[in-house]
PDB file of N, CA and C in Angstrom:
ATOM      1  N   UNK A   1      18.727  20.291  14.079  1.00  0.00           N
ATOM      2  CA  UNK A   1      18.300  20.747  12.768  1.00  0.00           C
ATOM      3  C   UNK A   1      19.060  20.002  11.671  1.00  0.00           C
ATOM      4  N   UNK A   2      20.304  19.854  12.176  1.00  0.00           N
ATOM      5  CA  UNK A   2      21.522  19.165  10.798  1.00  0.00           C
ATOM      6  C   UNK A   2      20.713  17.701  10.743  1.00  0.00           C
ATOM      7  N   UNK A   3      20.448  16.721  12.109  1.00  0.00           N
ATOM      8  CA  UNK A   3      19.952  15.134  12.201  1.00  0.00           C
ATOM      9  C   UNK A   3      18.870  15.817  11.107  1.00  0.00           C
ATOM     10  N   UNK A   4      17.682  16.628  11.568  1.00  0.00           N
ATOM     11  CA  UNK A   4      16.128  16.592  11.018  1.00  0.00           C
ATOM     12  C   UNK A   4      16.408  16.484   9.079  1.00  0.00           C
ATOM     13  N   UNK A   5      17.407  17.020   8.803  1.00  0.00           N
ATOM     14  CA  UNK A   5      17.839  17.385   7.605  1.00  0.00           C
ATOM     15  C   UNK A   5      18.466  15.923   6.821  1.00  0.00           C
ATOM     16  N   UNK A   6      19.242  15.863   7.845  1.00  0.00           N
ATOM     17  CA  UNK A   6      19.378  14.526   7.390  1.00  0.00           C
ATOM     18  C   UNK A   6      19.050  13.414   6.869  1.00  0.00           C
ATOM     19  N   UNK A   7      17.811  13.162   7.962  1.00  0.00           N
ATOM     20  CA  UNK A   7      16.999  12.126   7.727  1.00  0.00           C
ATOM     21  C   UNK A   7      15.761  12.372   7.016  1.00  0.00           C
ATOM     22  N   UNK A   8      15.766  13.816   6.300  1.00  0.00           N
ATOM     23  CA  UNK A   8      14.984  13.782   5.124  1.00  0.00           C
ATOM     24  C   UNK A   8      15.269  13.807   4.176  1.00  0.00           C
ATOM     25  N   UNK A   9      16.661  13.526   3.742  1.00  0.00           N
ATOM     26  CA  UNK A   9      17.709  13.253   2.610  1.00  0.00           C
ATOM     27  C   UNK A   9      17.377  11.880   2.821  1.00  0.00           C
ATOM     28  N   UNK A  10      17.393  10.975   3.922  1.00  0.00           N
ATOM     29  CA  UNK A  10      17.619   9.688   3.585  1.00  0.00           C
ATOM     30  C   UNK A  10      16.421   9.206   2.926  1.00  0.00           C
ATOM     31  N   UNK A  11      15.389   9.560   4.071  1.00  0.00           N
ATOM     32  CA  UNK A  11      13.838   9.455   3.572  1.00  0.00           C
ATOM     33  C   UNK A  11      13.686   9.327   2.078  1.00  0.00           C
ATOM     34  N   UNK A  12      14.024  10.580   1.484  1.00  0.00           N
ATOM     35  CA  UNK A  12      14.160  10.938   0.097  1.00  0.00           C
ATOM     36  C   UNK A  12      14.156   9.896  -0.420  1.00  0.00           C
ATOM     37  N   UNK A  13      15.858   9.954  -0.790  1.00  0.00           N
ATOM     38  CA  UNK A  13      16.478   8.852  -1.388  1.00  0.00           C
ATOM     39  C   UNK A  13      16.001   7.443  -1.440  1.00  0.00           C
ATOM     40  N   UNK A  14      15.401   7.228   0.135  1.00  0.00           N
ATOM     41  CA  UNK A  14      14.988   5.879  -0.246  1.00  0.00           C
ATOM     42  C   UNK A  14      13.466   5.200  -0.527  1.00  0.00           C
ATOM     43  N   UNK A  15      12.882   7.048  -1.023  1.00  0.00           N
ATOM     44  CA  UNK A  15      11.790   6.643  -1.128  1.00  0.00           C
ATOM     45  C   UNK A  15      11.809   7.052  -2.880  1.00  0.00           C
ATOM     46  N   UNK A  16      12.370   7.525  -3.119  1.00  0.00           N
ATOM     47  CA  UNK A  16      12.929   7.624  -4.643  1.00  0.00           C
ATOM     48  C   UNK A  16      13.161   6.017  -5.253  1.00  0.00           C
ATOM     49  N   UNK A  17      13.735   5.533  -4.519  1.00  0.00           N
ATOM     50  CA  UNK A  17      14.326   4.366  -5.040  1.00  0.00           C
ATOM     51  C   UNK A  17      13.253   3.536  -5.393  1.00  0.00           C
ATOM     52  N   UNK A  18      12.556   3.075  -4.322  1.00  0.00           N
ATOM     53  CA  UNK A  18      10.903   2.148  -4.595  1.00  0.00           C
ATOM     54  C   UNK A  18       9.596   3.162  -5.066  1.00  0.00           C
ATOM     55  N   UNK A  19       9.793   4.156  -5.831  1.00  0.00           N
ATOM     56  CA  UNK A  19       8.698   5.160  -5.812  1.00  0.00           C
ATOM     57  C   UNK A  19       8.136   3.874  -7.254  1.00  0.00           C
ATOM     58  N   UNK A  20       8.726   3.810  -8.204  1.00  0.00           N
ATOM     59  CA  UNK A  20       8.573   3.171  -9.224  1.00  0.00           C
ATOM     60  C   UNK A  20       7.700   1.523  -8.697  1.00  0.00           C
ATOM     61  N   UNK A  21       8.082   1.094  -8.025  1.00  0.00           N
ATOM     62  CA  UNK A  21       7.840  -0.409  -7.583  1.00  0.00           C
ATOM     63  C   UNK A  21       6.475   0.371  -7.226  1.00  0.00           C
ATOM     64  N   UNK A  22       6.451   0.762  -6.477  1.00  0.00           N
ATOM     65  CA  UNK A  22       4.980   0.829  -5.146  1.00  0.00           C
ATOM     66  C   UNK A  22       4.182   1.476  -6.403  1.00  0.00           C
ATOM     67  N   UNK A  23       4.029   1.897  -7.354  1.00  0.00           N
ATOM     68  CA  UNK A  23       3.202   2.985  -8.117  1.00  0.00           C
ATOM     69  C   UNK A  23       2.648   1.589  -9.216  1.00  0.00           C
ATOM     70  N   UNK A  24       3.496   0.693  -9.307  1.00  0.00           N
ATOM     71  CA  UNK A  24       3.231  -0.648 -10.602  1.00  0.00           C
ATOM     72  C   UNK A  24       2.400  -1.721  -9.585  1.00  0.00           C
ATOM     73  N   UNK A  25       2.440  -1.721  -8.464  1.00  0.00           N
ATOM     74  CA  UNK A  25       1.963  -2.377  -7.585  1.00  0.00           C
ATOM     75  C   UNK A  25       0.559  -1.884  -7.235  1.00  0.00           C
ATOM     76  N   UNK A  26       0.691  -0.202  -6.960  1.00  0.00           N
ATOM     77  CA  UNK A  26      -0.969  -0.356  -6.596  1.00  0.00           C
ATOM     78  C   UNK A  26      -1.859  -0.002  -8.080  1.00  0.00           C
ATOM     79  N   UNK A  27      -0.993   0.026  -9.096  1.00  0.00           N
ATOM     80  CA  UNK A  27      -2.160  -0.274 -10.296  1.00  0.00           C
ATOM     81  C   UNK A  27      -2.769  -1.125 -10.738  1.00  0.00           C
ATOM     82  N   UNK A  28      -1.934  -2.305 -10.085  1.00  0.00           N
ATOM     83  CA  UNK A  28      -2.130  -3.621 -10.544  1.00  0.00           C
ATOM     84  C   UNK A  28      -3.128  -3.967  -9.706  1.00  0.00           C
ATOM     85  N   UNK A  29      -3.050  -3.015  -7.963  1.00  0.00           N
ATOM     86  CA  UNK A  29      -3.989  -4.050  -6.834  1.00  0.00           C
ATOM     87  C   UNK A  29      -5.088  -2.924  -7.529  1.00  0.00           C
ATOM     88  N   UNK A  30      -5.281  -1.892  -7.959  1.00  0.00           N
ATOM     89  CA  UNK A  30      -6.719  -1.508  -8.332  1.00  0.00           C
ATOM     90  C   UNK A  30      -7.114  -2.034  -9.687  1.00  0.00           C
ATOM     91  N   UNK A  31      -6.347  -2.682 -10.110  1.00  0.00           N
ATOM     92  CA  UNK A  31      -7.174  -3.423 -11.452  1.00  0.00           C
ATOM     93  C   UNK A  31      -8.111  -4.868 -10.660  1.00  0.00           C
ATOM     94  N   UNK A  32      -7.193  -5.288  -9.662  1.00  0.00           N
ATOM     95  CA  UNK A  32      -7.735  -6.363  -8.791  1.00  0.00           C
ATOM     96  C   UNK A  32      -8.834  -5.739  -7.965  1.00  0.00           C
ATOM     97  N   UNK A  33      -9.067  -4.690  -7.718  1.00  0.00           N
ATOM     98  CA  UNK A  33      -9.851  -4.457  -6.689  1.00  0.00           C
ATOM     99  C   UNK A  33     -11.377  -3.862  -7.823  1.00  0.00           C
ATOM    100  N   UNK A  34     -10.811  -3.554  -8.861  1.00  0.00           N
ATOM    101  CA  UNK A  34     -12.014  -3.297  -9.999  1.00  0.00           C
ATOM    102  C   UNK A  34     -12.691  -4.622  -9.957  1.00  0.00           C
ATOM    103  N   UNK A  35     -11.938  -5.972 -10.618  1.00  0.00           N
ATOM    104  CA  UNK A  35     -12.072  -7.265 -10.836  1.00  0.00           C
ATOM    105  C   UNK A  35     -13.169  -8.036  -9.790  1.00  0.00           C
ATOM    106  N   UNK A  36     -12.676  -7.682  -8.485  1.00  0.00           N
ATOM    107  CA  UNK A  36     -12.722  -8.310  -7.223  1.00  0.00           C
ATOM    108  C   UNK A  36     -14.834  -7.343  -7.184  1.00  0.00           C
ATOM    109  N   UNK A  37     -14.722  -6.519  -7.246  1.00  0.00           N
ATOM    110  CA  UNK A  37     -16.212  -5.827  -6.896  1.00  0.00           C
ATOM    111  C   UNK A  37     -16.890  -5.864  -7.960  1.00  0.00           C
ATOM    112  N   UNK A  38     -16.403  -6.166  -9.168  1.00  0.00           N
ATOM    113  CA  UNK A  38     -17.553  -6.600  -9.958  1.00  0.00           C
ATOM    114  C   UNK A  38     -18.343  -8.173  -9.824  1.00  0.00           C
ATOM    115  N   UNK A  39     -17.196  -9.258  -9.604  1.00  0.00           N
ATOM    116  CA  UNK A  39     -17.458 -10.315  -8.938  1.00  0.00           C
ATOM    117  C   UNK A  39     -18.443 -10.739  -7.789  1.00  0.00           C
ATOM    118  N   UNK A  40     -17.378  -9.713  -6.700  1.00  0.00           N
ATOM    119  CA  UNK A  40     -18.005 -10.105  -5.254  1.00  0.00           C
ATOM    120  C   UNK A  40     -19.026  -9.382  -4.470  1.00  0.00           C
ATOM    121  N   UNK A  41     -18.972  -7.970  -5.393  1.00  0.00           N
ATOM    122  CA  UNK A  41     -19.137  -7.049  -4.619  1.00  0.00           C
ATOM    123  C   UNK A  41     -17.959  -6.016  -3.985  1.00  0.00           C
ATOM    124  N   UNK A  42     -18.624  -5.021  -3.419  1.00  0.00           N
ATOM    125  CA  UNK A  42     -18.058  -3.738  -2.886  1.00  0.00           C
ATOM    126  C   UNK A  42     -17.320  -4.345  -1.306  1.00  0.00           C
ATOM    127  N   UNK A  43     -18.356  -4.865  -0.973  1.00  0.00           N
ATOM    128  CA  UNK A  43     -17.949  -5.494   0.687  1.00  0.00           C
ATOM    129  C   UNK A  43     -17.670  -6.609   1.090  1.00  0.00           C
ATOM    130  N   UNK A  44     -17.463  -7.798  -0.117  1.00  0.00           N
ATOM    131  CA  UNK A  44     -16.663  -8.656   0.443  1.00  0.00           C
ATOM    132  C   UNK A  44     -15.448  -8.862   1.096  1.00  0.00           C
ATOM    133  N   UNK A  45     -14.750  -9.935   1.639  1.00  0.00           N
ATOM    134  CA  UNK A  45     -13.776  -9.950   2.512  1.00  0.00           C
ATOM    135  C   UNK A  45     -12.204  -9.803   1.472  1.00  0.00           C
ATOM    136  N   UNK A  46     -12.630 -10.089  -0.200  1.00  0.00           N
ATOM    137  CA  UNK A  46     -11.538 -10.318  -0.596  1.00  0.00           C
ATOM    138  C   UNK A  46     -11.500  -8.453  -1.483  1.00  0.00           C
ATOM    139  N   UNK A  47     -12.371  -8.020  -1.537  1.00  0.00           N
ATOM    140  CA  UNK A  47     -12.355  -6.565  -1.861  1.00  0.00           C
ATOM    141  C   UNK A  47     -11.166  -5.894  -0.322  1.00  0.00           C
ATOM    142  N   UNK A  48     -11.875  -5.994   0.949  1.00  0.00           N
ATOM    143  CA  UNK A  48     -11.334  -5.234   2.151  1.00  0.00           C
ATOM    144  C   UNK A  48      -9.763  -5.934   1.989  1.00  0.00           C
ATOM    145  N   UNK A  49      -9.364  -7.094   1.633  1.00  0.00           N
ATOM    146  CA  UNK A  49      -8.017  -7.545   1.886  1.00  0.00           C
ATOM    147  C   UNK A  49      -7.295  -6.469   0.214  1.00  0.00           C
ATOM    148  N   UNK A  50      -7.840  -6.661  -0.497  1.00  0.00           N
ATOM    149  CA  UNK A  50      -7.317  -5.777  -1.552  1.00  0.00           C
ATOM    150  C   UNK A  50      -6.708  -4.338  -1.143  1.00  0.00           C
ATOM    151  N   UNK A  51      -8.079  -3.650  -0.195  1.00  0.00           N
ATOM    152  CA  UNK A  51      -7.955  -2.396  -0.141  1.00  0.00           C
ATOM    153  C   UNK A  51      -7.072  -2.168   0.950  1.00  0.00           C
ATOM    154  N   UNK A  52      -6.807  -3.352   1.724  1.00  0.00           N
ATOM    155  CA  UNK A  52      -5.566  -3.194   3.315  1.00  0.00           C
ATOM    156  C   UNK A  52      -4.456  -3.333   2.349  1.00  0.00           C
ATOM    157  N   UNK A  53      -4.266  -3.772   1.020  1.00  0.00           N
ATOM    158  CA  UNK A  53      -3.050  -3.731   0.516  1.00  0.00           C
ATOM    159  C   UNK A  53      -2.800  -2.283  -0.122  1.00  0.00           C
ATOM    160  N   UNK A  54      -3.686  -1.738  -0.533  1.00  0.00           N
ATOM    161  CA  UNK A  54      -3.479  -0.655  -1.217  1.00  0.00           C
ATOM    162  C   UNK A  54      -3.112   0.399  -0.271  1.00  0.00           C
ATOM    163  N   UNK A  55      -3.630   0.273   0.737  1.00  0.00           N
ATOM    164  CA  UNK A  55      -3.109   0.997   1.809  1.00  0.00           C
ATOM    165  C   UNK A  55      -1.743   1.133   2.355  1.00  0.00           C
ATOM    166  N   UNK A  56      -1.235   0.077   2.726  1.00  0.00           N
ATOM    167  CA  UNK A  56      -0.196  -0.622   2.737  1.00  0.00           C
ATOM    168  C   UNK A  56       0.831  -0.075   2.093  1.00  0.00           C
ATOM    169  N   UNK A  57       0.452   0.437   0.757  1.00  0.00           N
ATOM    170  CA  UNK A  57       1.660   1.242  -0.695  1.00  0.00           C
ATOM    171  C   UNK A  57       1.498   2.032   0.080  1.00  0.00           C
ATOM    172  N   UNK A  58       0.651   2.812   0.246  1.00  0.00           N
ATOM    173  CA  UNK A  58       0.145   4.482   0.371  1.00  0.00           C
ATOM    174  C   UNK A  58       0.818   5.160   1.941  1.00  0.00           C
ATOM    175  N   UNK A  59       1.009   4.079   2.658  1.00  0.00           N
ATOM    176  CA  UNK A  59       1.065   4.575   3.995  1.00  0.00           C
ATOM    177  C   UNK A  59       2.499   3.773   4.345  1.00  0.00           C
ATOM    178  N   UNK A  60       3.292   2.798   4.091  1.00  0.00           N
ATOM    179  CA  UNK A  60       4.516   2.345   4.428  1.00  0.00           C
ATOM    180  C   UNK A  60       5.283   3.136   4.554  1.00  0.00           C
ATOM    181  N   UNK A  61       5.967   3.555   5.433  1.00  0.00           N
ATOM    182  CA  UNK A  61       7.135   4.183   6.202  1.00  0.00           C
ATOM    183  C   UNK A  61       7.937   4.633   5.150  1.00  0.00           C
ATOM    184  N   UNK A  62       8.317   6.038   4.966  1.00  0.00           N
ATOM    185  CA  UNK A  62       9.225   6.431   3.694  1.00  0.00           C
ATOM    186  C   UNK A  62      10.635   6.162   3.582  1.00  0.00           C
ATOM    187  N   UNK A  63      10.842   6.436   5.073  1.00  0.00           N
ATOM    188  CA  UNK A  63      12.657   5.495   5.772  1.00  0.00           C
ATOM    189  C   UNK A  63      13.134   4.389   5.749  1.00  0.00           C
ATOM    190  N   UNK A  64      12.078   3.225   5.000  1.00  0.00           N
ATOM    191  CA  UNK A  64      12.653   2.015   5.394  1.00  0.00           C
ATOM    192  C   UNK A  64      12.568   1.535   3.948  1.00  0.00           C
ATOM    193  N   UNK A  65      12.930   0.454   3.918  1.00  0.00           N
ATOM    194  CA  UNK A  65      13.160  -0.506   2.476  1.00  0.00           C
ATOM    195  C   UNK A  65      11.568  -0.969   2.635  1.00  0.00           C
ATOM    196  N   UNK A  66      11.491  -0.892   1.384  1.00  0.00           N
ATOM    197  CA  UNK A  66      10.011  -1.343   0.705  1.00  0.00           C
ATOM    198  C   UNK A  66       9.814  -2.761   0.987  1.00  0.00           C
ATOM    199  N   UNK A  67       9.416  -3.406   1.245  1.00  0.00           N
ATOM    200  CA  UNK A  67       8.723  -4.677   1.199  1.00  0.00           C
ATOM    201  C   UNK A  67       7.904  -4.987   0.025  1.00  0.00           C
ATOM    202  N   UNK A  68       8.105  -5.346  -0.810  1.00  0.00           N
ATOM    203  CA  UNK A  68       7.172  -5.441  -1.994  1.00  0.00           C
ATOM    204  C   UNK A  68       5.689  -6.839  -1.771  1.00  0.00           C
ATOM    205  N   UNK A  69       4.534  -6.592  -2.158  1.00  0.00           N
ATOM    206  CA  UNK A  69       3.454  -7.342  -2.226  1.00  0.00           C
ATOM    207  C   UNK A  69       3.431  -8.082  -2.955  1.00  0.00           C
ATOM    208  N   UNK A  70       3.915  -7.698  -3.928  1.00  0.00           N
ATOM    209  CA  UNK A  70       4.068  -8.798  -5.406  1.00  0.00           C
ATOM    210  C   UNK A  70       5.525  -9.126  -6.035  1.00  0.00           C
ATOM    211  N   UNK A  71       5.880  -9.704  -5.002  1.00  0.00           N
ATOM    212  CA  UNK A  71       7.674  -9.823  -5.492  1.00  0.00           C
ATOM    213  C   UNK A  71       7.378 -10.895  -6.907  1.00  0.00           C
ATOM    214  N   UNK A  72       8.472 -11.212  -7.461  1.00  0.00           N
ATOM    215  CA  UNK A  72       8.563 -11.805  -8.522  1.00  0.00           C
ATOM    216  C   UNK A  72       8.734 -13.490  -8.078  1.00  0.00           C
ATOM    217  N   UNK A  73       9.171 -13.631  -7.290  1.00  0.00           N
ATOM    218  CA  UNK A  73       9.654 -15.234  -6.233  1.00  0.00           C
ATOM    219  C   UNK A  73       9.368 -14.694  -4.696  1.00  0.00           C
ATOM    220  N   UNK A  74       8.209 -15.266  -4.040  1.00  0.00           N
ATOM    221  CA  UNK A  74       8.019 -15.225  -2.774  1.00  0.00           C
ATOM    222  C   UNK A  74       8.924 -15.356  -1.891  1.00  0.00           C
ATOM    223  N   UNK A  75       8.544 -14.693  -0.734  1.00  0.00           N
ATOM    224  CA  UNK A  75       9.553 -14.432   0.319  1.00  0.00           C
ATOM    225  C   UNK A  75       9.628 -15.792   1.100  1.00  0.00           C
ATOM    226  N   UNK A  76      11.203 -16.137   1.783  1.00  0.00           N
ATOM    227  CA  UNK A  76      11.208 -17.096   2.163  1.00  0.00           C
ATOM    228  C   UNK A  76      11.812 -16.626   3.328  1.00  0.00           C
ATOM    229  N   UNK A  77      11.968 -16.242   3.686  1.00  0.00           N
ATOM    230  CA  UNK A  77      12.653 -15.079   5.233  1.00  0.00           C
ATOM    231  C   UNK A  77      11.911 -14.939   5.633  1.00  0.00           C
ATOM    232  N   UNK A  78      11.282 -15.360   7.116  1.00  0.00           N
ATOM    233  CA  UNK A  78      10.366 -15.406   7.933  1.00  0.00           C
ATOM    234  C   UNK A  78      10.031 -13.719   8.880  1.00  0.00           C
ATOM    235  N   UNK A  79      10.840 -13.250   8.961  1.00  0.00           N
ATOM    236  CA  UNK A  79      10.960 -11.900   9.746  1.00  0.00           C
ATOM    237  C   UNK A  79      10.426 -10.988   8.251  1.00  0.00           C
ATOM    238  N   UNK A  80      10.828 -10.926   7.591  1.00  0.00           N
ATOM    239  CA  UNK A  80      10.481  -9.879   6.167  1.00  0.00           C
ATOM    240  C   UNK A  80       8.832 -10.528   5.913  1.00  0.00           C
ATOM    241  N   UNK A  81       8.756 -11.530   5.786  1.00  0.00           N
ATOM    242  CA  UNK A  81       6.576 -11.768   6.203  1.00  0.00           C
ATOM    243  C   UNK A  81       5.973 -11.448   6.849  1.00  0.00           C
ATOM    244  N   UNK A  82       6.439 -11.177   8.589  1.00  0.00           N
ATOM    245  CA  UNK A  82       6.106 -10.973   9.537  1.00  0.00           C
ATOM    246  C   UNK A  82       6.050  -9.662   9.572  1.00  0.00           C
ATOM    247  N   UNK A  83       6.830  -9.373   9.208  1.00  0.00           N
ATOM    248  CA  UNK A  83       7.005  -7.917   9.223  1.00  0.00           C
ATOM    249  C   UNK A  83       6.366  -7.110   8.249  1.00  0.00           C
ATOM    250  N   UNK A  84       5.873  -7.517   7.355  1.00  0.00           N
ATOM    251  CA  UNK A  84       4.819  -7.014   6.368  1.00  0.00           C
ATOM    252  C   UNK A  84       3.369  -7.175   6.590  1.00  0.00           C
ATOM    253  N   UNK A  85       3.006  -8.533   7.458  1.00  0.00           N
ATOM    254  CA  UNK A  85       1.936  -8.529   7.599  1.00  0.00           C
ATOM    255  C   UNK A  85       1.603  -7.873   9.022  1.00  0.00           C
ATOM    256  N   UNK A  86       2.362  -7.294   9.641  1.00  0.00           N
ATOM    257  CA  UNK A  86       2.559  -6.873  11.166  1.00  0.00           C
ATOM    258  C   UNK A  86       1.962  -5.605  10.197  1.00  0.00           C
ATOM    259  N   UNK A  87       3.199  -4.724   9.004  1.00  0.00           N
ATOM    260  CA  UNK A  87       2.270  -3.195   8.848  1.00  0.00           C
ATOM    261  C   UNK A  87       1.130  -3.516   8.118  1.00  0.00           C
ATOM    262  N   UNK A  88       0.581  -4.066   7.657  1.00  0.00           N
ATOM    263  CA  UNK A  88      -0.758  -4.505   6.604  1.00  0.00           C
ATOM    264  C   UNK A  88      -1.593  -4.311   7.849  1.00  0.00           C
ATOM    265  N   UNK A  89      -1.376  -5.038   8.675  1.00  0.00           N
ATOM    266  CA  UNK A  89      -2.509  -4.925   9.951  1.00  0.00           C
ATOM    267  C   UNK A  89      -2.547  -3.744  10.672  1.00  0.00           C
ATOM    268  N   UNK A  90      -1.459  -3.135  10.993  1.00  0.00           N
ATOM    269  CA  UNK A  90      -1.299  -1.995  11.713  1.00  0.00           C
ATOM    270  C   UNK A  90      -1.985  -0.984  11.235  1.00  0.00           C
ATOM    271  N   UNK A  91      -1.696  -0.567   9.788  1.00  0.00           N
ATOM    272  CA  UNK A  91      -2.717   0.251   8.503  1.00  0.00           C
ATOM    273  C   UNK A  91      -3.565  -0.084   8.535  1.00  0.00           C
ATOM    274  N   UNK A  92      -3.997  -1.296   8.787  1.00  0.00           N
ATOM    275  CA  UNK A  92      -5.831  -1.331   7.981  1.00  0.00           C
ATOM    276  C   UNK A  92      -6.251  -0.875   9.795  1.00  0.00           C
ATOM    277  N   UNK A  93      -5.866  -1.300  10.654  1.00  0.00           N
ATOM    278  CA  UNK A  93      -6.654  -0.233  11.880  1.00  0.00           C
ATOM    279  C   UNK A  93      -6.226   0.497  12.545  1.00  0.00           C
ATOM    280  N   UNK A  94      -5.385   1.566  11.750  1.00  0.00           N
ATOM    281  CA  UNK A  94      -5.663   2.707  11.361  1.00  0.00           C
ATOM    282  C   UNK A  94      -6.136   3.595  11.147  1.00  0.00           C
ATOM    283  N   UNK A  95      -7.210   2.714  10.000  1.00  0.00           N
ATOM    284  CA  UNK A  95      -7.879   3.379   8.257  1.00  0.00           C
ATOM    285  C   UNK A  95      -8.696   3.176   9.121  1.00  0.00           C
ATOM    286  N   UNK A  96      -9.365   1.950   9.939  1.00  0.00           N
ATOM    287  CA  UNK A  96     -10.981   1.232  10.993  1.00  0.00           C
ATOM    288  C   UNK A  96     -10.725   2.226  11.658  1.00  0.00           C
ATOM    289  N   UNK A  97     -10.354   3.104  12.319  1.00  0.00           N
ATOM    290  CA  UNK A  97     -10.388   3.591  13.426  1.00  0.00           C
ATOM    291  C   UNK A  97     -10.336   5.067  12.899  1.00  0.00           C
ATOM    292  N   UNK A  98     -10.104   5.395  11.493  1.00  0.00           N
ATOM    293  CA  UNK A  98     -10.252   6.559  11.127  1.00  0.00           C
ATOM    294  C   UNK A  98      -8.684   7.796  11.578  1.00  0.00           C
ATOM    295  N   UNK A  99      -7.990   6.949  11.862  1.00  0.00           N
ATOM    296  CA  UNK A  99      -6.427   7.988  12.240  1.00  0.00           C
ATOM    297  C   UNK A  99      -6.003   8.412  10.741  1.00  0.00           C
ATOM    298  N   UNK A 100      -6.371   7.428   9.575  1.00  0.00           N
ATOM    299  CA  UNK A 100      -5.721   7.133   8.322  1.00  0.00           C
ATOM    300  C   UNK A 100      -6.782   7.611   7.612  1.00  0.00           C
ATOM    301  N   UNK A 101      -7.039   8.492   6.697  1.00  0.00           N
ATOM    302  CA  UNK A 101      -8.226   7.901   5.584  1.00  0.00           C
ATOM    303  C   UNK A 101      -7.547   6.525   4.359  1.00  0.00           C
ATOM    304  N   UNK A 102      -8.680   6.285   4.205  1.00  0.00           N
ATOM    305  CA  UNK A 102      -9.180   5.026   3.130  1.00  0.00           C
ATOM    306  C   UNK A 102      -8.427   5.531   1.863  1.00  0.00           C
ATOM    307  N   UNK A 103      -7.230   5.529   1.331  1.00  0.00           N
ATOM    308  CA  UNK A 103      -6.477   5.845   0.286  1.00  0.00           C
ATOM    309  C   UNK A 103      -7.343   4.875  -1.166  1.00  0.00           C
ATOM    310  N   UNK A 104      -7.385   3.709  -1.013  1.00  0.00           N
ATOM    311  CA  UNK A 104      -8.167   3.260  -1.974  1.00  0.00           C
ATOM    312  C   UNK A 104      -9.425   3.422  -2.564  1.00  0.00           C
ATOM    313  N   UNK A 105     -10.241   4.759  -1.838  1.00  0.00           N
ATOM    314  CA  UNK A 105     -11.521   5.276  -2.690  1.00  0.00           C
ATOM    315  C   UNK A 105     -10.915   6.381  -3.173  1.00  0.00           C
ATOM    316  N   UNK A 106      -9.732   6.861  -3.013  1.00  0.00           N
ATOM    317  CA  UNK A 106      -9.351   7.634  -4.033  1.00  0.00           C
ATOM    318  C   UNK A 106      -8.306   8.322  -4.521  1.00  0.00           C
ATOM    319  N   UNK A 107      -7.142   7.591  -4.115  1.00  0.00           N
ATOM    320  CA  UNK A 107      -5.911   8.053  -4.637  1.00  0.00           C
ATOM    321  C   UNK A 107      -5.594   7.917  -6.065  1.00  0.00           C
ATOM    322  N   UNK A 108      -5.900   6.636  -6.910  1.00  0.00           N
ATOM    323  CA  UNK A 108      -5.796   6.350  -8.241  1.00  0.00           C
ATOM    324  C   UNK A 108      -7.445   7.052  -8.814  1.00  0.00           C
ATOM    325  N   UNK A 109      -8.586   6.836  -8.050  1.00  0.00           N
ATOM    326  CA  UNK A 109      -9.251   6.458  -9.422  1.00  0.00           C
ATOM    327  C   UNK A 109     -10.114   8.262  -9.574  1.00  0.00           C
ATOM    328  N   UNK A 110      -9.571   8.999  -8.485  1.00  0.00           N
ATOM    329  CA  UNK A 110      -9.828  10.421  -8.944  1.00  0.00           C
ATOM    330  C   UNK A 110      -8.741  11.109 -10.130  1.00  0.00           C
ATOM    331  N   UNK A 111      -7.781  10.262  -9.643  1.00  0.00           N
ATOM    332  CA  UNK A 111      -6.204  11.292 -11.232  1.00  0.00           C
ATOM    333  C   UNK A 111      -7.034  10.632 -12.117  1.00  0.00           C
ATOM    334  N   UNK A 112      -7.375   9.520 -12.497  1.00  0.00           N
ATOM    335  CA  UNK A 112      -7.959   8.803 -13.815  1.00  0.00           C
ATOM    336  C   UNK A 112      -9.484   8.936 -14.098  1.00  0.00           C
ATOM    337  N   UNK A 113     -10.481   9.288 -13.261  1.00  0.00           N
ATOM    338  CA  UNK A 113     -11.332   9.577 -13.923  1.00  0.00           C
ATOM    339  C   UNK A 113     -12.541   7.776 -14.224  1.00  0.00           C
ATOM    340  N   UNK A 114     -11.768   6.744 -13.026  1.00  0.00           N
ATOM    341  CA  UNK A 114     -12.148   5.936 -13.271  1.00  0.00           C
ATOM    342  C   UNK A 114     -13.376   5.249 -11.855  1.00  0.00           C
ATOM    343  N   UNK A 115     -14.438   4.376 -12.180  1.00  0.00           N
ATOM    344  CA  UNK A 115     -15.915   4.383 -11.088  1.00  0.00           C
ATOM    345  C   UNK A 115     -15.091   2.781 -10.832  1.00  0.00           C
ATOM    346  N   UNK A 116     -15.150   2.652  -9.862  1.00  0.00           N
ATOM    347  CA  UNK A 116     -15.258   1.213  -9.333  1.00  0.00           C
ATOM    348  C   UNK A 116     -16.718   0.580  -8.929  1.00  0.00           C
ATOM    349  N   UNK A 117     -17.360   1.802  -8.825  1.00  0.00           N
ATOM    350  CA  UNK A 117     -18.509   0.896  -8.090  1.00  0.00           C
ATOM    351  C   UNK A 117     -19.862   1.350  -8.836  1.00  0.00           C
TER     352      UNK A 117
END
């Protein structure tokens, strides 16, 4: 009970810390994913890569250090890429397989009141 307690203090804390990052990140990927379906459409390939990112915020592990999508200077550490695109994939079939729902039809654009499609 003391470990379970524990490690939802850490959780916390270190999801406190990137709560700010991940929240500027998926506003930005649903301004892209607005952008992207007026363009391409609803079902193109670069809409679904949008929405595996948005997922990605929504569903990343609360215990671990954030990996950011849109760092400011790209990653040059080969294991921290790998390792991001290892959960990007893991999430999006997931979401295909229905274990996950689809966070990007409506985590942002029901609080706002906003139509993508």
């Amino acid at each position: 009970m003391l470990e379970n307690k524990c490690t939802q203090l850490k959780n916390a804390k270190v999801s406190d810390r990137y709560k700010m990052v991940r929240f500027f990140e998926k506003r930005k990927l649903f301004r892209k994913l607005k952008q992207a379906s007026k363009c391409h459409g609803s079902d193109s390939s670069e809409t679904q890569e949008i929405r595996d990112k948005i997922n990605y915020i929504v569903y990343y592990p609360l215990g671990e250090k954030y990996i950011s999508l849109l760092p400011k200077e790209p990653y040059s550490d080969k294991t921290v890429i790998n390792k991001q695109n290892e959960l990007i994939k893991s999430i999006a079939d997931k979401v295909k397989s229905g274990e996950l729902e689809d966070a990007s039809h409506n985590t942002w654009c029901e609080d706002r009141n906003v139509n993508l499609f």
